[in-house]
C-alpha atoms as a PDB file:
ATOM      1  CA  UNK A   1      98.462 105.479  89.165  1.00  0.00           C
ATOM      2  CA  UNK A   2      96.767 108.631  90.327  1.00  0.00           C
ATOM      3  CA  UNK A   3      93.716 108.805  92.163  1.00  0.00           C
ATOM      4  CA  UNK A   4      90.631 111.217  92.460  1.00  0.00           C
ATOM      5  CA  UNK A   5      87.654 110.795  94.977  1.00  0.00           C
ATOM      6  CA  UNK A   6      84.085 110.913  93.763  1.00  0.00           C
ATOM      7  CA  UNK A   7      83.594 114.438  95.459  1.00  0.00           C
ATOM      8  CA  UNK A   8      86.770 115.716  93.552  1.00  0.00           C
ATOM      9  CA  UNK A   9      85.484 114.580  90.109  1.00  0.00           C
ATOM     10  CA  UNK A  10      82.191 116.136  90.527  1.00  0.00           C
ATOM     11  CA  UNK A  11      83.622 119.784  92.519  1.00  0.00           C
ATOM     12  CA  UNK A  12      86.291 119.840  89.191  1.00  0.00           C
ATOM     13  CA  UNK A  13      85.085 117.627  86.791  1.00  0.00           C
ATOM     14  CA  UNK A  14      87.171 116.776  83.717  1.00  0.00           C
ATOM     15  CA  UNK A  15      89.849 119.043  84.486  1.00  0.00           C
ATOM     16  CA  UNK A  16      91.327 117.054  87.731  1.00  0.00           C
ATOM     17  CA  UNK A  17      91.431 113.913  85.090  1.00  0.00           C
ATOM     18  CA  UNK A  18      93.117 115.770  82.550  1.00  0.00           C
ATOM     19  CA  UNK A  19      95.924 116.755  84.721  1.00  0.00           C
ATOM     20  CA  UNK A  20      95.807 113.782  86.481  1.00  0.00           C
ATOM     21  CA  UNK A  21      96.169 111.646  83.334  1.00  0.00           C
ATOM     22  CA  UNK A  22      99.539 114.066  82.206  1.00  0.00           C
ATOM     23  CA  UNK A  23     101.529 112.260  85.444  1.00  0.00           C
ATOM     24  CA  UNK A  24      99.624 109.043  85.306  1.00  0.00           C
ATOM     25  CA  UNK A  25      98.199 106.217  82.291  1.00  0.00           C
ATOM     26  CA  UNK A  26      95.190 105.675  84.425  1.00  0.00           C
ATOM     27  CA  UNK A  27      92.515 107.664  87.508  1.00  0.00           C
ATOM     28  CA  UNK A  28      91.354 105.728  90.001  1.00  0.00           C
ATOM     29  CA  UNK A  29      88.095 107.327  91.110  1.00  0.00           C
ATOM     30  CA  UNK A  30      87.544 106.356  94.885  1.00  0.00           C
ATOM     31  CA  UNK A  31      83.572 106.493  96.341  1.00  0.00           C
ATOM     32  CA  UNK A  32      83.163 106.711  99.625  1.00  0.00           C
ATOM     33  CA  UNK A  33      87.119 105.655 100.782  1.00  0.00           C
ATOM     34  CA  UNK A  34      86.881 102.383  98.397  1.00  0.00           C
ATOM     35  CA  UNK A  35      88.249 102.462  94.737  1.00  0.00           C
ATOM     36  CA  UNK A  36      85.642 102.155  92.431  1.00  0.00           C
ATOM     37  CA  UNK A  37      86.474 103.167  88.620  1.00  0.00           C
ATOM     38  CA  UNK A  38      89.326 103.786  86.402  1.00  0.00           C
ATOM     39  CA  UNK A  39      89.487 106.484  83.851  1.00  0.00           C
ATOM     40  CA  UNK A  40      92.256 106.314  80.915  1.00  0.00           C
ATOM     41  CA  UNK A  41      92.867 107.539  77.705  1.00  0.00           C
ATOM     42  CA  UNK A  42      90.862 106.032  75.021  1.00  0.00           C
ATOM     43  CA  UNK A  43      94.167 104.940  73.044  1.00  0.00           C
ATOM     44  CA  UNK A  44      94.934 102.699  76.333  1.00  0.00           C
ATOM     45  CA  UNK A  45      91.416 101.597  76.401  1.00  0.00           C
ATOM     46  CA  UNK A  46      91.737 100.623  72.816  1.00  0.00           C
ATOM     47  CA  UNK A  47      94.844  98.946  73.013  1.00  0.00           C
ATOM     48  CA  UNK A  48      93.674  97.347  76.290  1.00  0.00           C
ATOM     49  CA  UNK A  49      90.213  95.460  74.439  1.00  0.00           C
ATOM     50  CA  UNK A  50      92.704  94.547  71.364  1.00  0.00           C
ATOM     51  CA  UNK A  51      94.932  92.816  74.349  1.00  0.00           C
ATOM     52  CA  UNK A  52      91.865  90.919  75.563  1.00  0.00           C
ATOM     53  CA  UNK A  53      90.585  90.335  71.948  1.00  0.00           C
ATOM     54  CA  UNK A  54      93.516  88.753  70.995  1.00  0.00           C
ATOM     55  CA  UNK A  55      93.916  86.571  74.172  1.00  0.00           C
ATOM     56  CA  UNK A  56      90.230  85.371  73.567  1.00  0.00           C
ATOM     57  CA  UNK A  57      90.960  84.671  69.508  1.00  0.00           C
ATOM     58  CA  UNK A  58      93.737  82.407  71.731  1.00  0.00           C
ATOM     59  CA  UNK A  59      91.767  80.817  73.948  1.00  0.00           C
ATOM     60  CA  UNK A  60      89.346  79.781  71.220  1.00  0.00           C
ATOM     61  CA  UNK A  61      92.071  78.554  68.737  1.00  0.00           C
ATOM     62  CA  UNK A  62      93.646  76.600  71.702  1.00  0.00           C
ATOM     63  CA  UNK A  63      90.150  74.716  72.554  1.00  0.00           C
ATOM     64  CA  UNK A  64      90.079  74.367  68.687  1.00  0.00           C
ATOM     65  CA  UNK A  65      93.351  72.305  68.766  1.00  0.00           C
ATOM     66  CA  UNK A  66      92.575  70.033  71.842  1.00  0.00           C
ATOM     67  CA  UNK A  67      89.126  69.245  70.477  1.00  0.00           C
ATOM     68  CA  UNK A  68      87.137  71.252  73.727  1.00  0.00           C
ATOM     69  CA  UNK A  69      84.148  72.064  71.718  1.00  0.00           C
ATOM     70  CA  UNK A  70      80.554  71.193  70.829  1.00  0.00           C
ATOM     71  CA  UNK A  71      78.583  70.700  67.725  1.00  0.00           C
ATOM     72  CA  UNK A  72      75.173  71.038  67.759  1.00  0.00           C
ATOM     73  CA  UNK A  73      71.665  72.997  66.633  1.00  0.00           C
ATOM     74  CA  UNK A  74      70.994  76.163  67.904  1.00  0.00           C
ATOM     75  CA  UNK A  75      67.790  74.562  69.430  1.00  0.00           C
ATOM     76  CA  UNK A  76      70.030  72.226  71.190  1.00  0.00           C
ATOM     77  CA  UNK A  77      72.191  74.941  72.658  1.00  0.00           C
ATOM     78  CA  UNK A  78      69.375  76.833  73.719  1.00  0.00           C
ATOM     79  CA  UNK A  79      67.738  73.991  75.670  1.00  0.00           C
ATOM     80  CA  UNK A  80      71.472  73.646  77.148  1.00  0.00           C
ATOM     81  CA  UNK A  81      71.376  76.829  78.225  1.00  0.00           C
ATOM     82  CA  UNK A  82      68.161  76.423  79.698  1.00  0.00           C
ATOM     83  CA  UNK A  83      68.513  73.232  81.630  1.00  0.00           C
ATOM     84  CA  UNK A  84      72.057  74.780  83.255  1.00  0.00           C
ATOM     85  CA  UNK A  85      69.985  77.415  84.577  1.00  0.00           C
END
């Protein structure tokens, strides 16, 4: 993973992540000596939500089969909501 401070990004701007991204899949952007961001080409970032996407579409299906759910009014949820606050 390459890496890029703050200062770098905004003395070069895209042009140190370009060239950055042809050794590396992702830029870590560092601010002030602590790694803040990521940058990474938005076919990785793509395939990366789809990833997540699909592991929620899991999750769900799995509390589907074990019965972890609730049924109720939207009033009801909303006064959930509430008193868990």
């Amino acid at each position: 993973m390459a890496s890029v401070t703050a200062n770098e990004l905004k003395t070069k701007g895209v042009s140190i992540v370009e060239e950055s991204l042809k050794y590396a899949d992702e830029v870590v952007v560092s601010v002030r000596g602590r790694d803040r961001f990521v940058i990474m080409d938005m076919d990785k970032y793509a395939k990366l939500r789809e990833y997540e996407l699909e592991c929620a579409i899991n999750e769900a299906r799995n509390d589907l089969e074990k019965g972890a759910y609730k049924t109720h009014s939207v009033a009801e949820h909303i006064n959930q909501i509430q008193d868990d606050l």
